[in-house]
N, C-alpha and C. Protein backbone atom coordinates (compact mmCIF):
# COMPACT_ATOMS: atom_id res chain seq x y z
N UNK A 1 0.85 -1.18 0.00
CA UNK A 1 0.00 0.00 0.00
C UNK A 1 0.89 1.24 0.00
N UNK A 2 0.61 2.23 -0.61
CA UNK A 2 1.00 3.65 -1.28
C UNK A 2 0.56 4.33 -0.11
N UNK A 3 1.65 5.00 0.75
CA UNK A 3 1.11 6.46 1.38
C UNK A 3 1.35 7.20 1.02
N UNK A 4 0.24 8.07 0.76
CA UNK A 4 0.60 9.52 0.12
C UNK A 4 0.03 10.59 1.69
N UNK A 5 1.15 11.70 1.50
CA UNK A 5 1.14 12.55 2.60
C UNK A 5 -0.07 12.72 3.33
N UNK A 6 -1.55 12.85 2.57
CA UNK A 6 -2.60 13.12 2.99
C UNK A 6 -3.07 12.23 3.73
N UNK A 7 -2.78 10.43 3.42
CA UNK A 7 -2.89 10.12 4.17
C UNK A 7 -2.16 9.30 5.46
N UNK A 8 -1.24 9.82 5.48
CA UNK A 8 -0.31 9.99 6.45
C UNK A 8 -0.43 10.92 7.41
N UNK A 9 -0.82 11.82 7.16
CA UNK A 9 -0.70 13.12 8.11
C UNK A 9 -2.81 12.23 9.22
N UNK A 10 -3.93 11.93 8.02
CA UNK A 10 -4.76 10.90 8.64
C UNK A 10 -4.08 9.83 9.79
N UNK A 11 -3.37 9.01 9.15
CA UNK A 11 -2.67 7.90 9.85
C UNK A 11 -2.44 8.19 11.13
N UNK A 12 -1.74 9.32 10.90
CA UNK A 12 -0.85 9.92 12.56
C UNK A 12 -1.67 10.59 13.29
N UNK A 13 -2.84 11.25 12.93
CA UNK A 13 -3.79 12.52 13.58
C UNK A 13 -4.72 10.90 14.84
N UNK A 14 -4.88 9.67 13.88
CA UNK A 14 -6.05 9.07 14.34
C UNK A 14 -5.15 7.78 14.67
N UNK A 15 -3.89 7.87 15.00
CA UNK A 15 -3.31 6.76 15.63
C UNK A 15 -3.33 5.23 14.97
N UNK A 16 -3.65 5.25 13.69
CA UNK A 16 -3.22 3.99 12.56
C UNK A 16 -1.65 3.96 12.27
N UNK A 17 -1.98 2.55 12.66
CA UNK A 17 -0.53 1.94 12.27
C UNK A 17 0.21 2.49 11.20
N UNK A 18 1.38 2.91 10.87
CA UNK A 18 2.42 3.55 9.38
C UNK A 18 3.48 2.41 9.56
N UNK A 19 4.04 2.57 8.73
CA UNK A 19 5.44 2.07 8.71
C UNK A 19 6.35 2.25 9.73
N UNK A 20 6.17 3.45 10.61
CA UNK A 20 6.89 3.99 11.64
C UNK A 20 6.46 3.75 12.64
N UNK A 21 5.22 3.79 12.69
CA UNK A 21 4.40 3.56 14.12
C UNK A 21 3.60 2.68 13.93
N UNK A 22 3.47 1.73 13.30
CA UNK A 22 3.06 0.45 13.00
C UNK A 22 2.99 -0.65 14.22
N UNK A 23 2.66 -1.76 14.39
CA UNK A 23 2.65 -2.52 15.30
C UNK A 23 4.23 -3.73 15.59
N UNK A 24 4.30 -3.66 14.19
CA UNK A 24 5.83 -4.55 14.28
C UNK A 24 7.11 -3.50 14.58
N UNK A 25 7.09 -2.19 14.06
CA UNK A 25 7.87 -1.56 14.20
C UNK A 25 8.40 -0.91 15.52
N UNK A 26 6.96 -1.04 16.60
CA UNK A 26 6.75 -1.05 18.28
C UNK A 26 7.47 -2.13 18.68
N UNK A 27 7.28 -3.14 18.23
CA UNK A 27 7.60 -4.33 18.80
C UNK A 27 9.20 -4.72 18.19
N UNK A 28 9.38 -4.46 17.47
CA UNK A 28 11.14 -4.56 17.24
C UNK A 28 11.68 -3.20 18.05
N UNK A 29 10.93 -2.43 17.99
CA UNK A 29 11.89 -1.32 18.59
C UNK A 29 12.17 -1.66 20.71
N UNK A 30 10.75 -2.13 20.78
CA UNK A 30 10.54 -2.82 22.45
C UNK A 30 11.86 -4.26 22.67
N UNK A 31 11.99 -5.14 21.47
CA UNK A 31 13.13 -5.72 21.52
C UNK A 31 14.63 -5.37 21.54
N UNK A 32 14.48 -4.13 20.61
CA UNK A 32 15.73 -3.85 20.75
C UNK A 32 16.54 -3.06 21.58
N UNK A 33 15.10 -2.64 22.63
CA UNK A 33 15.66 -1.36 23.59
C UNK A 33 15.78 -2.51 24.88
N UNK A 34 15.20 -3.76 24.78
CA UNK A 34 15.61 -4.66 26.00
C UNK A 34 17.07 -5.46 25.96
N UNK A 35 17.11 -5.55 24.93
CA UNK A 35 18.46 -6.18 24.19
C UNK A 35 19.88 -5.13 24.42
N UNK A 36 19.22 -3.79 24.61
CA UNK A 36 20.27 -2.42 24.62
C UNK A 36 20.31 -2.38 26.56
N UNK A 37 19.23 -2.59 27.12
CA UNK A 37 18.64 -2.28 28.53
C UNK A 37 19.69 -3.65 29.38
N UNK A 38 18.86 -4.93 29.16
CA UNK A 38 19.19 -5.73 29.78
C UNK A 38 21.28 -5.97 30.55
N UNK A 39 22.02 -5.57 29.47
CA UNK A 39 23.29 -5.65 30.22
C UNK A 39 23.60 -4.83 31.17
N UNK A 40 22.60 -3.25 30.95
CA UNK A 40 22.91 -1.85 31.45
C UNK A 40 22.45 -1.88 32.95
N UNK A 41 21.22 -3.08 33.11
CA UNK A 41 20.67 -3.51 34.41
C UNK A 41 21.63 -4.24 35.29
N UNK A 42 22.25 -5.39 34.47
CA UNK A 42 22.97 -6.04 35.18
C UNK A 42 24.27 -5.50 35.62
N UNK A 43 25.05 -4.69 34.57
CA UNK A 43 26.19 -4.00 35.34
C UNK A 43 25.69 -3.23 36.42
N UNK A 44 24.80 -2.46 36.20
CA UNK A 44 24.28 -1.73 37.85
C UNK A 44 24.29 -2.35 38.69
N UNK A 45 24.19 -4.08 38.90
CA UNK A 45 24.18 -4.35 39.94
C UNK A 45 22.96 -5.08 40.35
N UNK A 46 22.18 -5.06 39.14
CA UNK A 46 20.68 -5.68 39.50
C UNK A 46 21.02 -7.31 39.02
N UNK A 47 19.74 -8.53 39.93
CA UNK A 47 19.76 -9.43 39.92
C UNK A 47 18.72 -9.55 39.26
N UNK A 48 18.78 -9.30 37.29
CA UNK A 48 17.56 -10.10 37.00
C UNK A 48 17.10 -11.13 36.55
N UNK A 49 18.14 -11.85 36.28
CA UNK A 49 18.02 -13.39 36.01
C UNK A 49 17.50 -14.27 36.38
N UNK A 50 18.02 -13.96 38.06
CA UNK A 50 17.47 -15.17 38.64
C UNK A 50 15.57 -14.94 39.43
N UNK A 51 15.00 -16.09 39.65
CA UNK A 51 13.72 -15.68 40.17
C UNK A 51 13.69 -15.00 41.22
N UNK A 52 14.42 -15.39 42.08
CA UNK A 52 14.22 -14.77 43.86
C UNK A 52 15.68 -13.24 43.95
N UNK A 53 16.12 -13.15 42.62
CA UNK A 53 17.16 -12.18 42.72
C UNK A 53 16.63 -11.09 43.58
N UNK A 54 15.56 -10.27 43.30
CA UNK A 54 14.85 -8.72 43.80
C UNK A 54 15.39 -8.17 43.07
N UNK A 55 16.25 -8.28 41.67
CA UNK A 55 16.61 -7.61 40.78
C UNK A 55 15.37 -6.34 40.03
N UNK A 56 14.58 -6.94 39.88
CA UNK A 56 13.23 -6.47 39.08
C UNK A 56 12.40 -5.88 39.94
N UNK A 57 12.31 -6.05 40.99
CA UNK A 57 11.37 -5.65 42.19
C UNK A 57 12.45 -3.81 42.43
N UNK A 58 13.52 -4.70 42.89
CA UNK A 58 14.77 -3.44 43.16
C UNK A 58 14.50 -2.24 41.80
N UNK A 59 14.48 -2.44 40.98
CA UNK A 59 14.50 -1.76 39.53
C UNK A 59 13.63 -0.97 39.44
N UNK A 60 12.36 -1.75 39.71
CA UNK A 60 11.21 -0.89 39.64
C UNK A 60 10.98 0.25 40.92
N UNK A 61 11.45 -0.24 41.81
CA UNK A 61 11.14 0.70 43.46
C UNK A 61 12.66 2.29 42.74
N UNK A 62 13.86 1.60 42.48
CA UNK A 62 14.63 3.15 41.96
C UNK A 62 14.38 3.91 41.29
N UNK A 63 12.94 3.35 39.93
CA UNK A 63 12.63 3.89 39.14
C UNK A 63 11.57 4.72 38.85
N UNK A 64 10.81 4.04 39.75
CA UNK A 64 9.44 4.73 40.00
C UNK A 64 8.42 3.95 38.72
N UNK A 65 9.04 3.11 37.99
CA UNK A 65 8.12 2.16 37.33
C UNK A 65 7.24 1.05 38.47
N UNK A 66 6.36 0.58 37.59
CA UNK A 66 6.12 -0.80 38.55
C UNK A 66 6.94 -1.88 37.98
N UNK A 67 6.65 -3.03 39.20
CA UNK A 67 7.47 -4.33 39.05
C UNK A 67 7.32 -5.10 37.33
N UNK A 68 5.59 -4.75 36.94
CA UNK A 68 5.09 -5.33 35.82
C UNK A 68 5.65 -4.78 34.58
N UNK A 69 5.75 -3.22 34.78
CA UNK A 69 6.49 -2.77 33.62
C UNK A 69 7.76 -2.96 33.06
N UNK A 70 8.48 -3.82 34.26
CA UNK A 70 10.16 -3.53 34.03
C UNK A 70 9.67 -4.78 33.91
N UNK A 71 9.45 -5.89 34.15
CA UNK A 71 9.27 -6.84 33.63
C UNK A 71 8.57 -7.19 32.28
N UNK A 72 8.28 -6.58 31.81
CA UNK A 72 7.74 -6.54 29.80
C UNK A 72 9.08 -5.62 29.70
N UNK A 73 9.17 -4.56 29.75
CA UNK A 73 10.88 -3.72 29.04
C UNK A 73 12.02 -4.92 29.18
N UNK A 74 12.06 -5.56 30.47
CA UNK A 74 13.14 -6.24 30.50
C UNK A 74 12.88 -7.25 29.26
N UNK A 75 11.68 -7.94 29.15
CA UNK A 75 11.09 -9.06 28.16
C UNK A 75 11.54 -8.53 26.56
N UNK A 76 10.94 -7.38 26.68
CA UNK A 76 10.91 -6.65 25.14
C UNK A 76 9.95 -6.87 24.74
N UNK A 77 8.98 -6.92 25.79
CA UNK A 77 7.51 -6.62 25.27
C UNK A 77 7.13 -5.05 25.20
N UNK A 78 6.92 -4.61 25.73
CA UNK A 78 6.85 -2.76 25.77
C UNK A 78 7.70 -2.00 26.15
N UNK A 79 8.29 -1.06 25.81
CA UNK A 79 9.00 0.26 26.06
C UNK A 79 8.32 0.66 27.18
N UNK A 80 9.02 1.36 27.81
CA UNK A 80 9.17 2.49 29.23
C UNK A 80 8.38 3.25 29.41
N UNK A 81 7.44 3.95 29.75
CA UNK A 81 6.96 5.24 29.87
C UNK A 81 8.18 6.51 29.25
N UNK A 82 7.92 7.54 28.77
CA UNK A 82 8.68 8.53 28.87
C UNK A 82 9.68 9.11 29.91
N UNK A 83 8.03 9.41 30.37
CA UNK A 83 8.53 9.85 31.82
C UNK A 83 9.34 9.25 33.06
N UNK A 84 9.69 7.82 32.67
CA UNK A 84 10.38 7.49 33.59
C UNK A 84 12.27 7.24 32.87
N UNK A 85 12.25 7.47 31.64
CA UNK A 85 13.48 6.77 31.05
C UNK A 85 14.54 8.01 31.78
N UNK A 86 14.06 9.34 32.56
CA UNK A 86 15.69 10.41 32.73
C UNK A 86 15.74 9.13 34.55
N UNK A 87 14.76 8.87 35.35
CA UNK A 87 15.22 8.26 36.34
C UNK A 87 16.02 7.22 35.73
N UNK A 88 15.53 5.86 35.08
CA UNK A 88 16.38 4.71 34.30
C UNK A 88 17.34 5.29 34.07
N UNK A 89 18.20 5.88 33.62
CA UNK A 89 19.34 7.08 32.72
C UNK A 89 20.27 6.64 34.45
N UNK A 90 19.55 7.41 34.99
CA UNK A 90 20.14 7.92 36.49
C UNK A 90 20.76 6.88 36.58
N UNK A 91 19.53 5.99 36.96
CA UNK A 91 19.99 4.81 38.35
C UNK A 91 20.65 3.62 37.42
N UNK A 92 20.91 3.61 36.33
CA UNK A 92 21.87 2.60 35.44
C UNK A 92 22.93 3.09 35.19
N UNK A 93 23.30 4.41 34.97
CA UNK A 93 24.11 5.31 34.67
C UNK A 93 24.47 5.12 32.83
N UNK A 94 23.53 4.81 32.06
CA UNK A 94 23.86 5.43 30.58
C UNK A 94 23.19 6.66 30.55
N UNK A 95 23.50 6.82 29.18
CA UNK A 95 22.90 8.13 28.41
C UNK A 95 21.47 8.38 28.04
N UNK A 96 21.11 9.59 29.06
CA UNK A 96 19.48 9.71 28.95
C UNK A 96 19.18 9.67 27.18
N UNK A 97 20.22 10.43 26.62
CA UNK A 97 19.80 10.64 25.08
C UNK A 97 19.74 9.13 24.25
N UNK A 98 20.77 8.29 24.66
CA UNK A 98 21.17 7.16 24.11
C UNK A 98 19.38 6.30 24.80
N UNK A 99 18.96 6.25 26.00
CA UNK A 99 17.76 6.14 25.53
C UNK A 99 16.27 6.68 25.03
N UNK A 100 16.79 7.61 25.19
CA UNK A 100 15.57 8.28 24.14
C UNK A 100 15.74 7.83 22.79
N UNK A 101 16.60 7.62 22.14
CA UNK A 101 16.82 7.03 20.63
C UNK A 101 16.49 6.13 21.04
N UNK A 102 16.51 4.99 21.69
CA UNK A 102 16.59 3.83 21.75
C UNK A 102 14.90 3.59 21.89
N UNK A 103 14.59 4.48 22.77
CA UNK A 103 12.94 4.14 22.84
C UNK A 103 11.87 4.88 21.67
N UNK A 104 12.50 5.35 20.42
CA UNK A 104 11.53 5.55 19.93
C UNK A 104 11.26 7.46 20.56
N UNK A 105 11.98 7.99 21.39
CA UNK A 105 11.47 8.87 21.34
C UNK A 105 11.88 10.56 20.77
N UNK A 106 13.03 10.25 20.25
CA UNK A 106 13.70 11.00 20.14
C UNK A 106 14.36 10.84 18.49
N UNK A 107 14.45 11.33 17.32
CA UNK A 107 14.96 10.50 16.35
C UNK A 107 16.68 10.08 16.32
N UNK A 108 17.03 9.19 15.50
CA UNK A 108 18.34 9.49 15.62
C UNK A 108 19.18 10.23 15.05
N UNK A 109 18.55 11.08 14.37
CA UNK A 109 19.09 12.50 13.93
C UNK A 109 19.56 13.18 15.02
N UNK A 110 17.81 13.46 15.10
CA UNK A 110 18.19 14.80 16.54
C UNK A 110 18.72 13.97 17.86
N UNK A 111 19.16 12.92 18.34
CA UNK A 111 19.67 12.21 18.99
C UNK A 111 21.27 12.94 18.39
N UNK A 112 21.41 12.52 17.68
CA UNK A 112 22.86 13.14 17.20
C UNK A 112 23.31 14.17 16.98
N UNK A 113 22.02 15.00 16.80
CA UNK A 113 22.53 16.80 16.20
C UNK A 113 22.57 17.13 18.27
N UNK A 114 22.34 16.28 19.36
CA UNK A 114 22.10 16.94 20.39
C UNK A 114 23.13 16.30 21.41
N UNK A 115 23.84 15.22 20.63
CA UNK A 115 24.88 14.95 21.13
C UNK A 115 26.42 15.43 20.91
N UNK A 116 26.27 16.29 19.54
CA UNK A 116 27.29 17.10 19.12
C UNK A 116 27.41 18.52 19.77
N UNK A 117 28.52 19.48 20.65
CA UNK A 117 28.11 20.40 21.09
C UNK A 117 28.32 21.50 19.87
N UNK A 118 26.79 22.59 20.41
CA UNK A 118 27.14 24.02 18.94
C UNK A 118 27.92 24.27 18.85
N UNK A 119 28.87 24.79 19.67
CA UNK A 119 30.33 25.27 19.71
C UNK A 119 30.94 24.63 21.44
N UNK A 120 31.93 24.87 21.82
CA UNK A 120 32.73 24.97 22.70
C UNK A 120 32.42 26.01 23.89
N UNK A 121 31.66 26.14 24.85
CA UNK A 121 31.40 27.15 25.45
C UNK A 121 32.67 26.95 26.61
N UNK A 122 32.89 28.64 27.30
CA UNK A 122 33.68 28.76 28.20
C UNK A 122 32.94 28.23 29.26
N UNK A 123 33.85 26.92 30.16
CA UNK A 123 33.09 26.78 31.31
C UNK A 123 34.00 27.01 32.72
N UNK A 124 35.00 27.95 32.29
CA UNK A 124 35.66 28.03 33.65
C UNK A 124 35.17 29.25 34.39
N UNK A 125 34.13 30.03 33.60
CA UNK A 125 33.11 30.60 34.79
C UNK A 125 32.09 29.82 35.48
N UNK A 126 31.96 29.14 34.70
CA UNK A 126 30.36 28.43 35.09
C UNK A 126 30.68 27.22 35.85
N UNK A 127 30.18 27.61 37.59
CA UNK A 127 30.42 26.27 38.62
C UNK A 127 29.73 25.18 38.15
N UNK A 128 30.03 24.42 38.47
CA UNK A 128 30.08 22.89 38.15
C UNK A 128 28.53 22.39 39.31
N UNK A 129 28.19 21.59 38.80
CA UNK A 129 27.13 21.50 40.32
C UNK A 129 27.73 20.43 40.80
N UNK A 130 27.36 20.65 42.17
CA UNK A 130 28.18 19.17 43.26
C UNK A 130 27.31 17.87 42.74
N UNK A 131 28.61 16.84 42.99
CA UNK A 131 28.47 16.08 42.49
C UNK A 131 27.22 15.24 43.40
N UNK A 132 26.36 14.02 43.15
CA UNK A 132 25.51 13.32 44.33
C UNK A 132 26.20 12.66 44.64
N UNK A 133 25.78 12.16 46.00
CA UNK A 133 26.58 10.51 46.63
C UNK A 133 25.89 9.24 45.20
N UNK A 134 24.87 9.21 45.18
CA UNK A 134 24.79 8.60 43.82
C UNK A 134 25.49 8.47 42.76
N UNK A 135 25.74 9.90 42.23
CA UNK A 135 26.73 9.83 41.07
C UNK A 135 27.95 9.36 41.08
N UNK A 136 28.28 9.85 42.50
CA UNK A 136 30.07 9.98 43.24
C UNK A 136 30.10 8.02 42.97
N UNK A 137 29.19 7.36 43.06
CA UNK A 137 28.96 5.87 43.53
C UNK A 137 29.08 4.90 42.15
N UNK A 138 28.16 5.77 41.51
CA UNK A 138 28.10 4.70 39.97
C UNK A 138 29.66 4.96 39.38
N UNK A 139 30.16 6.76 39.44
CA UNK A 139 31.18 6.81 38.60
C UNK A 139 32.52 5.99 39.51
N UNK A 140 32.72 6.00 40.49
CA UNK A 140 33.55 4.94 41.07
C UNK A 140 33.46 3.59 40.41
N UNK A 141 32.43 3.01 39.95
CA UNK A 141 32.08 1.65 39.85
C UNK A 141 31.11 0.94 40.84
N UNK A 142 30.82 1.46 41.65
CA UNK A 142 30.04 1.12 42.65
C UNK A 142 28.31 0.48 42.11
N UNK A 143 28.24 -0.31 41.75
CA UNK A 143 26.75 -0.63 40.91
C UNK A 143 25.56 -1.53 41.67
N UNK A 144 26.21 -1.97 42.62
CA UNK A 144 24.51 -2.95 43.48
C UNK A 144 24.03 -1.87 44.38
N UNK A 145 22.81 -1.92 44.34
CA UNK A 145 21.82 -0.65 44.66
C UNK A 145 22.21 -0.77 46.72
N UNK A 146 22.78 -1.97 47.58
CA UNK A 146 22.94 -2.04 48.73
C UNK A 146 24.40 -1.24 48.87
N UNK A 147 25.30 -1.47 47.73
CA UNK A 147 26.28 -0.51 48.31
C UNK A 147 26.51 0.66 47.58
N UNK A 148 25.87 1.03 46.86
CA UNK A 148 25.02 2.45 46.72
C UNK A 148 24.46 2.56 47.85
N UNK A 149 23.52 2.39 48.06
CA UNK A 149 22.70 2.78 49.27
C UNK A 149 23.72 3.01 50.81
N UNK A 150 24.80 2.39 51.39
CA UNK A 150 26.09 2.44 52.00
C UNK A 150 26.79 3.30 51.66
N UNK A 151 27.10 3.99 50.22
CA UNK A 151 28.15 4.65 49.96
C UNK A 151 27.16 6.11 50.11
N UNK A 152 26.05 6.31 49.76
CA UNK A 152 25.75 7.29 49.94
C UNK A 152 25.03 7.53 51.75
N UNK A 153 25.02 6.89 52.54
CA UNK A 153 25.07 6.65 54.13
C UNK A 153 26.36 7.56 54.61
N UNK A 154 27.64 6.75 54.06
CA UNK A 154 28.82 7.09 54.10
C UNK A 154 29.19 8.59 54.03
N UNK A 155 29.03 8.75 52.92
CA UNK A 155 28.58 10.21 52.42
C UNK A 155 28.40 11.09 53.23
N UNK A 156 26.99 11.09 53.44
CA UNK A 156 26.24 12.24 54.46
C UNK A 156 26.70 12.16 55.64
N UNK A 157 27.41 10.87 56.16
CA UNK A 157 27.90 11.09 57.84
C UNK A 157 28.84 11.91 57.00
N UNK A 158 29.86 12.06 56.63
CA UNK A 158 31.34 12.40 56.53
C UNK A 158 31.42 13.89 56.10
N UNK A 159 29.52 14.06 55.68
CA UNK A 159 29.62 15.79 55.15
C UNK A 159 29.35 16.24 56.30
N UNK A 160 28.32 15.66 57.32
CA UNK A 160 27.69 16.33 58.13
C UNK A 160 28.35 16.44 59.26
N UNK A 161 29.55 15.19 59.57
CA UNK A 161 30.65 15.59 60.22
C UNK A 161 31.78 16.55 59.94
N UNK A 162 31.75 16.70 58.63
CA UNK A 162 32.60 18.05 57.85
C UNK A 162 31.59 19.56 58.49
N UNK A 163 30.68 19.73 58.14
CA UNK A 163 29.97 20.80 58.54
C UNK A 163 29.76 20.49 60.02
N UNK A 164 30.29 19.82 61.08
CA UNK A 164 30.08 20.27 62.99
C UNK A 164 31.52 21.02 62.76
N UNK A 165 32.27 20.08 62.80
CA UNK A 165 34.15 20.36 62.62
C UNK A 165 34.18 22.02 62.00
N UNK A 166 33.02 22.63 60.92
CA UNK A 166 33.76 23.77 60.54
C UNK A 166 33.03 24.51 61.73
N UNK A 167 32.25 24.54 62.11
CA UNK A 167 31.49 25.09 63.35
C UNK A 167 32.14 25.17 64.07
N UNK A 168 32.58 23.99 64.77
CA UNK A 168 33.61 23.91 66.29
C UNK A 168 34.45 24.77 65.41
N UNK A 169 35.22 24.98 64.60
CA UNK A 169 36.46 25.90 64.28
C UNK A 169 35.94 27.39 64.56
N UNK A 170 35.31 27.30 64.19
CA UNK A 170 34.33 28.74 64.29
C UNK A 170 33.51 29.10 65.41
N UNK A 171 33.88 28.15 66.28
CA UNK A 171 33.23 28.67 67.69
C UNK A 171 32.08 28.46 67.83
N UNK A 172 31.26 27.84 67.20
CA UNK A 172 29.90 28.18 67.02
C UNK A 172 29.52 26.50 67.55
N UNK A 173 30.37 25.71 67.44
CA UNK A 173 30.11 24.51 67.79
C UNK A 173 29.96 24.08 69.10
N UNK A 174 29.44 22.91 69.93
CA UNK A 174 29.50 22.40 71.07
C UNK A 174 31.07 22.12 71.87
């Protein structure tokens, strides 16, 4: 069958299947973003292989998905919500953009025109934002969500003992 623009621009207004948004083209794209997903889980640190891991249970509670959804994404039965793929990004530590291409939501054009920078901007004015105990955790290597969860424990005693110590220096302390 012949699409011609007119009815294409139909197709898309009233949610009929195209070539693009078609039903097989959902469903290879849901395979191939589990096929892209599934190692990115397990280096984090998740157990999803096994039945009694809490890999999938764990996944869904960091993500704010449910247990059922990460279980079809993990399958490659359905893609992600939108709205949850910048948390996934986070708590796996790839590239929010790398899945937005991956899910269909983003093309891979503009996936690429947004991974190239416009120019070179000066950033030795512009502060840096502090880093999280999260981030500080994945970029170490740190990937099972229990010692994440420890390293960022760790963390906050060692700041919040940093901030009495500048106090007591300052008199202001006990």
């Amino acid at each position: 069958m012949c699409v011609f623009p007119s009815q294409y621009l139909l197709a898309s207004v009233y949610g009929m299947p195209t070539t693009e948004t078609g039903p097989a083209s959902q469903a290879s794209r849901a395979q191939s973003f589990a096929e892209y997903i599934r190692p990115a889980v397990v280096a984090a640190g998740y157990d999803i292989d096994s039945p009694r891991g809490g890999g999938k249970k764990a996944l869904a509670e960091a993500t704010g998905m449910s247990a059922s959804s990460v279980g079809r994404m993990l399958a490659g039965q359905t893609l992600p919500e939108p709205v949850h793929l910048e948390r996934l990004a986070e708590v796996l530590g790839v590239s929010l953009m790398e899945l937005l291409v991956r899910s269909g939501v983003v093309s891979e054009k503009a996936g690429q025109r947004a991974r190239k920078p416009a120019s070179t901007p000066d950033t030795s004015l512009t502060p840096t934002p502090p880093l999280t105990p999260e981030a500080a955790a994945r970029a170490l290597g740190i990937r099972s969500p229990d010692r994440v969860q420890m390293f960022t424990a760790m963390a906050k005693t060692l700041a919040d003992q940093e901030e009495a110590d500048k106090e007591v220096r300052q008199g202001r302390g006990a």
